[in-house]
PDB file of N, CA and C in Angstrom:
ATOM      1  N   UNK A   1       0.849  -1.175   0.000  1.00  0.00           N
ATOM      2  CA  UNK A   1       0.000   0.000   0.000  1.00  0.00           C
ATOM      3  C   UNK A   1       0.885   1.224   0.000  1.00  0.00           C
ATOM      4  N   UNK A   2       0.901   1.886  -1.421  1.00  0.00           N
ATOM      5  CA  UNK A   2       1.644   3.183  -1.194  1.00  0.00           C
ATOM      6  C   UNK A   2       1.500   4.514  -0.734  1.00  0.00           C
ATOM      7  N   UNK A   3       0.241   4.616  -1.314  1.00  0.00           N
ATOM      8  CA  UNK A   3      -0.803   5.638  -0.735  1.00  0.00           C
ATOM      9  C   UNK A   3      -1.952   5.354   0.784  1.00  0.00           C
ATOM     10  N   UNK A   4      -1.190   6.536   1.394  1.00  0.00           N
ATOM     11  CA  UNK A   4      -2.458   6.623   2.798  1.00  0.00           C
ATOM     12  C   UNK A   4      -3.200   6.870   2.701  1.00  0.00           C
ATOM     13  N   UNK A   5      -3.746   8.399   1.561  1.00  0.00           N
ATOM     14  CA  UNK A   5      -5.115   8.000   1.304  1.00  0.00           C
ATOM     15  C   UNK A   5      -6.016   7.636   1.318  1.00  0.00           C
ATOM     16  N   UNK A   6      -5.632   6.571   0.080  1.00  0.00           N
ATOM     17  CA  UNK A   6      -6.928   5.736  -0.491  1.00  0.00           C
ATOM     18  C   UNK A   6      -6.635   4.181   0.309  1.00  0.00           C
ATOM     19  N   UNK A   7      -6.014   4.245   1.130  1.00  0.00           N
ATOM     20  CA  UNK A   7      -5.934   3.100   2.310  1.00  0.00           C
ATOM     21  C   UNK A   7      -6.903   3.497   3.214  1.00  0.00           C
ATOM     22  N   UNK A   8      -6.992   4.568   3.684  1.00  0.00           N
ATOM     23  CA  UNK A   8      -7.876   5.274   4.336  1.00  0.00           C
ATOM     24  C   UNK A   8      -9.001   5.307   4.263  1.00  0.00           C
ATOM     25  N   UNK A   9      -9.098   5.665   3.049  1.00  0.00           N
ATOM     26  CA  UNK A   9     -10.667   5.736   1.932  1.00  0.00           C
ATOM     27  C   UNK A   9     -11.185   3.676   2.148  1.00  0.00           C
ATOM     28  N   UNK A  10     -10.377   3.343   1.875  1.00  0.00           N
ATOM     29  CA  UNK A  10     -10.938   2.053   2.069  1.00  0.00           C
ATOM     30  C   UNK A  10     -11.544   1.400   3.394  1.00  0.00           C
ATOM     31  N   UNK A  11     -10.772   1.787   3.791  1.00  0.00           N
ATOM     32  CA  UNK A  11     -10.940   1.302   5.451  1.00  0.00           C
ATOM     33  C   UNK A  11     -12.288   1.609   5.841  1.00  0.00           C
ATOM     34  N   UNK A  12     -12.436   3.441   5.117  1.00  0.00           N
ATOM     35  CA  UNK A  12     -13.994   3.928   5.904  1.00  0.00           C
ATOM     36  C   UNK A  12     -15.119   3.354   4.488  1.00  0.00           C
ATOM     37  N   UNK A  13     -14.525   3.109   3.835  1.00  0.00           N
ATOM     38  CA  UNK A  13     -15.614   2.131   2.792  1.00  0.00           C
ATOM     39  C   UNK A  13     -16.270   1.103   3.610  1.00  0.00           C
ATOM     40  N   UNK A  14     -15.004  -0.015   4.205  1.00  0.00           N
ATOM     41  CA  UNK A  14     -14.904  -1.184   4.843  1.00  0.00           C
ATOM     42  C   UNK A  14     -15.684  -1.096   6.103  1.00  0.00           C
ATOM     43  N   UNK A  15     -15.815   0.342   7.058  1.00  0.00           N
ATOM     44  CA  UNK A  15     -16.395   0.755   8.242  1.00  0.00           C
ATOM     45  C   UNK A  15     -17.945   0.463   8.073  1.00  0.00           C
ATOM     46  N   UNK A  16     -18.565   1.578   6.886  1.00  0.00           N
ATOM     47  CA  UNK A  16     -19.636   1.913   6.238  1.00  0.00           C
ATOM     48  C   UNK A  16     -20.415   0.423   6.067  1.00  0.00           C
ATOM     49  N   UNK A  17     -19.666  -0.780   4.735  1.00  0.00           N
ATOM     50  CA  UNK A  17     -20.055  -1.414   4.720  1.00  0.00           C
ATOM     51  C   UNK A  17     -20.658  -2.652   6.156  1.00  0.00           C
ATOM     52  N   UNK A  18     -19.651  -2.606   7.228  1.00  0.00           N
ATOM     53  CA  UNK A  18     -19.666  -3.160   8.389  1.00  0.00           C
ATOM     54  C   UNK A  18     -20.987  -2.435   9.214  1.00  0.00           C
ATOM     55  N   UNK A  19     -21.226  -1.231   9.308  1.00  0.00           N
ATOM     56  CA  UNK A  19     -22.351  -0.463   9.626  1.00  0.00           C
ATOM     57  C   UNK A  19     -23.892  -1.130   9.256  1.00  0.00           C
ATOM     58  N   UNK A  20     -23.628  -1.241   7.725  1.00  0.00           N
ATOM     59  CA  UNK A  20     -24.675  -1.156   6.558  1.00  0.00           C
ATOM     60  C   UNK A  20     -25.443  -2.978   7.102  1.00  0.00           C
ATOM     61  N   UNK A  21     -24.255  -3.808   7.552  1.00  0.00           N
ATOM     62  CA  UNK A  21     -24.392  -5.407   8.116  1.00  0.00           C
ATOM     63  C   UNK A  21     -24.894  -5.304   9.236  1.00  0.00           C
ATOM     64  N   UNK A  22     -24.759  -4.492  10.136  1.00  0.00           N
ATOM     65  CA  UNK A  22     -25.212  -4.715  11.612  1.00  0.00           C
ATOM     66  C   UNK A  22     -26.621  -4.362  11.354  1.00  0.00           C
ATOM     67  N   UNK A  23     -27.089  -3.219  10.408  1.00  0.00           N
ATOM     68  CA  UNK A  23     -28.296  -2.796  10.410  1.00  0.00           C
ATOM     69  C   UNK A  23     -29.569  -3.476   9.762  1.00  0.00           C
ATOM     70  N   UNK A  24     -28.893  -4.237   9.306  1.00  0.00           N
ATOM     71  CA  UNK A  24     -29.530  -5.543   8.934  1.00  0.00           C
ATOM     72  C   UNK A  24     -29.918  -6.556   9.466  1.00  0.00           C
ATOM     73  N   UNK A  25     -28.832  -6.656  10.352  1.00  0.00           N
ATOM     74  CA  UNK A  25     -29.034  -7.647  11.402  1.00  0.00           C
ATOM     75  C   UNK A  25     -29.817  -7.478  12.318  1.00  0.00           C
ATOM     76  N   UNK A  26     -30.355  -5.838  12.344  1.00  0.00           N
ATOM     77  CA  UNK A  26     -31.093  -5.390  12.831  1.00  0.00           C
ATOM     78  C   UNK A  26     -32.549  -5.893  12.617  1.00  0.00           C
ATOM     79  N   UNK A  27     -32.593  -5.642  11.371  1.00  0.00           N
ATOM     80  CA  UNK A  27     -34.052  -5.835  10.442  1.00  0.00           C
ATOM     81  C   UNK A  27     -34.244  -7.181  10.754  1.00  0.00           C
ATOM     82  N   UNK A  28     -33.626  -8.075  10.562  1.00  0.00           N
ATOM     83  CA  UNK A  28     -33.820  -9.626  10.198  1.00  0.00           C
ATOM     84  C   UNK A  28     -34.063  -9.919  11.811  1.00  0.00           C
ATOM     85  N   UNK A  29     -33.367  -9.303  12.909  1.00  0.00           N
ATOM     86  CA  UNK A  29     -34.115  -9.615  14.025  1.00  0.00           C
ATOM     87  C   UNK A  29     -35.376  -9.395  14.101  1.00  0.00           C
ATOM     88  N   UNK A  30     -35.860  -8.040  14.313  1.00  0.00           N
ATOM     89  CA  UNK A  30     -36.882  -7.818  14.425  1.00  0.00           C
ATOM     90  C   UNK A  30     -38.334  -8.439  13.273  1.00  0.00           C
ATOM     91  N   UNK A  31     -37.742  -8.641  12.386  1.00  0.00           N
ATOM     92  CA  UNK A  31     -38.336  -9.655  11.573  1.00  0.00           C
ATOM     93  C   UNK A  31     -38.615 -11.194  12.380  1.00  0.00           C
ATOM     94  N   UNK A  32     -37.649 -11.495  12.881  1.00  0.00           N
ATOM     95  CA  UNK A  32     -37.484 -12.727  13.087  1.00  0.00           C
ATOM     96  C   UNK A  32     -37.560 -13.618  12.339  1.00  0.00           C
ATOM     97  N   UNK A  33     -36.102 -13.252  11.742  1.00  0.00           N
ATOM     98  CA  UNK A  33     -35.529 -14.223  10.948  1.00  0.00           C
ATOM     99  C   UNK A  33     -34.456 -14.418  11.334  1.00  0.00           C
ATOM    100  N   UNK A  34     -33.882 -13.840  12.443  1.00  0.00           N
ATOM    101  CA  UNK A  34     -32.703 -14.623  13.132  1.00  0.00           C
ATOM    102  C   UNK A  34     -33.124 -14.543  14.575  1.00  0.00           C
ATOM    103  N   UNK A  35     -32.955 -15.316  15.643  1.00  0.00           N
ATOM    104  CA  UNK A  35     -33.152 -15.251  17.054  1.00  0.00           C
ATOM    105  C   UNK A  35     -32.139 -13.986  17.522  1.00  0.00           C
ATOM    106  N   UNK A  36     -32.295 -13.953  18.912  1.00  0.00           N
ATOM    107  CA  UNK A  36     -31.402 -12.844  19.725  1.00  0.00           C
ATOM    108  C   UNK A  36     -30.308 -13.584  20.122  1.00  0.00           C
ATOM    109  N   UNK A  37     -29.986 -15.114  19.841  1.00  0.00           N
ATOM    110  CA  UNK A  37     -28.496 -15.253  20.251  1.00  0.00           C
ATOM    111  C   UNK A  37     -28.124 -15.588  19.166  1.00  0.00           C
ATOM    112  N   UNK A  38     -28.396 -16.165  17.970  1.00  0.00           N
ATOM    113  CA  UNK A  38     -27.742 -15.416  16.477  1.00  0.00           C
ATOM    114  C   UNK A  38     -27.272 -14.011  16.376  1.00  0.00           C
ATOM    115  N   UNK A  39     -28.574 -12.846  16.797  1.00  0.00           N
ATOM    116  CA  UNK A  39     -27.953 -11.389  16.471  1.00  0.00           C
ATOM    117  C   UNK A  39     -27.201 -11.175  17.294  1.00  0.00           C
ATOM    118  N   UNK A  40     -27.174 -11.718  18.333  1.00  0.00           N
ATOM    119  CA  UNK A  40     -25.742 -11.331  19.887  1.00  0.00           C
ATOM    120  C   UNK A  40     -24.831 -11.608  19.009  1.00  0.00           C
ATOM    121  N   UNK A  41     -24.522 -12.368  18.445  1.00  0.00           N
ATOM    122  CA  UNK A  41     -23.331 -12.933  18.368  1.00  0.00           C
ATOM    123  C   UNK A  41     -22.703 -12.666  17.260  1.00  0.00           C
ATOM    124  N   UNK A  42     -23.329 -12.721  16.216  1.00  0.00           N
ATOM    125  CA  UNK A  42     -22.727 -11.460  14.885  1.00  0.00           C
ATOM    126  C   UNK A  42     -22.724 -10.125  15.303  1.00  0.00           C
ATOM    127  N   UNK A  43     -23.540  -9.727  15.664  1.00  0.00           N
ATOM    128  CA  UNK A  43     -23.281  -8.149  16.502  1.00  0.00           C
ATOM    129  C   UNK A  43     -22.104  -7.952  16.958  1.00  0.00           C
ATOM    130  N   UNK A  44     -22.107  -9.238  18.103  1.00  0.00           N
ATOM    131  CA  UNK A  44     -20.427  -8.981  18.302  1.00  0.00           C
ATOM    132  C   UNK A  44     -18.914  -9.193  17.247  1.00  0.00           C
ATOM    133  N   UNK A  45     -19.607 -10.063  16.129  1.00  0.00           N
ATOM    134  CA  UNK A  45     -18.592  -9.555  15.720  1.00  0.00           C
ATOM    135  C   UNK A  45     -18.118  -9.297  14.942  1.00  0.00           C
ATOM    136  N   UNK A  46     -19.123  -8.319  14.267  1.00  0.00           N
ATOM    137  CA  UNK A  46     -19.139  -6.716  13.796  1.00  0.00           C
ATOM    138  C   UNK A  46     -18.489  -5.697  14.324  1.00  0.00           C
ATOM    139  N   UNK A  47     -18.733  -5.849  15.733  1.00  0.00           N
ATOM    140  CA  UNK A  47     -18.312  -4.823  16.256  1.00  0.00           C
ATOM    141  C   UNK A  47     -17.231  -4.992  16.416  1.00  0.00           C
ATOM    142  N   UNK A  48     -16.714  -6.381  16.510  1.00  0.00           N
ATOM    143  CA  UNK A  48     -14.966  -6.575  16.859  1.00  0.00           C
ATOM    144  C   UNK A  48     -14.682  -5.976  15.240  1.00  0.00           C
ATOM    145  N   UNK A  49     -14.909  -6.398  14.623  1.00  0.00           N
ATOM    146  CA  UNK A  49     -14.452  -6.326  12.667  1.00  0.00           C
ATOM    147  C   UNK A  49     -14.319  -4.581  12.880  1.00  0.00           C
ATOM    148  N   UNK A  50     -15.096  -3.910  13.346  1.00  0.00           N
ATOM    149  CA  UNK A  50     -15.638  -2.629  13.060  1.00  0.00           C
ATOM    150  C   UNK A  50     -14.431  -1.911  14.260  1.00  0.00           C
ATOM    151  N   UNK A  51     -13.765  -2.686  15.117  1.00  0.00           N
ATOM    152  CA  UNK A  51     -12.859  -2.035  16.280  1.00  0.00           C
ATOM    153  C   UNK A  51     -11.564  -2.181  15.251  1.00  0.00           C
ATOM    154  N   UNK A  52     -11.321  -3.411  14.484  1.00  0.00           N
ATOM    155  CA  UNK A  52     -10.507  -3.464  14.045  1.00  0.00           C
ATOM    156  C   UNK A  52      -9.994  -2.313  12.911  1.00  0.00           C
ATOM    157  N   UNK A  53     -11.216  -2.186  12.041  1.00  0.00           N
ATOM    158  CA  UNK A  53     -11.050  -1.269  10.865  1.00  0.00           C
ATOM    159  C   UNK A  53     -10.470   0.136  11.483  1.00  0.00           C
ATOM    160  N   UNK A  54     -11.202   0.798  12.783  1.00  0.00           N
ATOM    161  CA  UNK A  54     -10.707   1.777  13.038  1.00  0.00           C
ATOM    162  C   UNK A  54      -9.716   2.043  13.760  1.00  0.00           C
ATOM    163  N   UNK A  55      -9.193   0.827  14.589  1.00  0.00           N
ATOM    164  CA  UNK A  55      -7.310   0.857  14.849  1.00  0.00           C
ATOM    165  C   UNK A  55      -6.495   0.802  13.707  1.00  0.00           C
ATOM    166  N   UNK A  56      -6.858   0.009  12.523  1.00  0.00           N
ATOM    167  CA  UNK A  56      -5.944   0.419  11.321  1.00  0.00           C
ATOM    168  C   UNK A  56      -5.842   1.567  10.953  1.00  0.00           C
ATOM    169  N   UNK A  57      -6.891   2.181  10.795  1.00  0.00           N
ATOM    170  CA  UNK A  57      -7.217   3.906  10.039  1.00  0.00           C
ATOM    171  C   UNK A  57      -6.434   4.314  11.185  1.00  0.00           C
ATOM    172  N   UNK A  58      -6.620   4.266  12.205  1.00  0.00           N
ATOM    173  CA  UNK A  58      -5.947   5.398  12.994  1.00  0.00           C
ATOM    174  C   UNK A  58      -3.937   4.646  13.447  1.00  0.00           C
ATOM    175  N   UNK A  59      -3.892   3.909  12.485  1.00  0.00           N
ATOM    176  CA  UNK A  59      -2.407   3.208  12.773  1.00  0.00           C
ATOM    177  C   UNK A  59      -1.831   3.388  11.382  1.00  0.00           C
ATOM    178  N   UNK A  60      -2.866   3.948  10.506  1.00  0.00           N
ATOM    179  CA  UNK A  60      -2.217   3.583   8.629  1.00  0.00           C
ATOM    180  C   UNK A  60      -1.114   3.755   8.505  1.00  0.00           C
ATOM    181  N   UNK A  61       0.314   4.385   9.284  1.00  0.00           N
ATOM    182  CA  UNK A  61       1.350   4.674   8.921  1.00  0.00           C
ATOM    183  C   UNK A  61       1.915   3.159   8.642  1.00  0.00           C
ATOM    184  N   UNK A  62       1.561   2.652   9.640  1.00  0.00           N
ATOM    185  CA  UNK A  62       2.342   0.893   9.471  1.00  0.00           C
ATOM    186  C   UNK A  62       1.846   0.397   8.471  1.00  0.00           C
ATOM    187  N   UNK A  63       0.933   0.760   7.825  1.00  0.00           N
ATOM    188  CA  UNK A  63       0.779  -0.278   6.776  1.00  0.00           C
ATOM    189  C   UNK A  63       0.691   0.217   5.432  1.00  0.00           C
ATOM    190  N   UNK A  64       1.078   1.137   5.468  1.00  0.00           N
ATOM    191  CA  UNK A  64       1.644   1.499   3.984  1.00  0.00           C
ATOM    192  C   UNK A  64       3.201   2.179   3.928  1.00  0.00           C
ATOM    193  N   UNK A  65       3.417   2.181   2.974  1.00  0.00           N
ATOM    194  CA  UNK A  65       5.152   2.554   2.967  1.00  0.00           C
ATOM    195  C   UNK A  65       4.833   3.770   1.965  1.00  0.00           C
ATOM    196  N   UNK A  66       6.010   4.085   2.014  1.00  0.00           N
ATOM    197  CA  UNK A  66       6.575   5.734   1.950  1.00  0.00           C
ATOM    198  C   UNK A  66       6.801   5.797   0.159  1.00  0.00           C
TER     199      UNK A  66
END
């Protein structure tokens, strides 16, 4: 990755899309089409996926070069 940028840009693509999943998971609960310890449990880990994306963005120096 040479550019921070559009590493950047991706990451909050990658955030967005992770957002766009939980809120779904939303729907399909309340639908009930998934139980509450199905949505516990992807929820969680979304939210881990979604902790991750934003320690990279806020670490991007390590992972792209100069």
């Amino acid at each position: 990755r040479r550019y921070k940028a559009v590493f950047v840009n991706k990451l909050t693509d990658a955030e967005q899309e992770a957002a766009e999943t939980q809120t779904w998971l939303e729907f399909a609960l309340k639908c009930k089409y998934i139980n509450s310890e199905i949505f516990k449990r992807l929820d969680e880990k979304y939210e881990h996926i979604f902790a991750m994306l934003i320690t990279m963005e806020r670490k991007a120096d390590t992972f792209c070069k100069s």
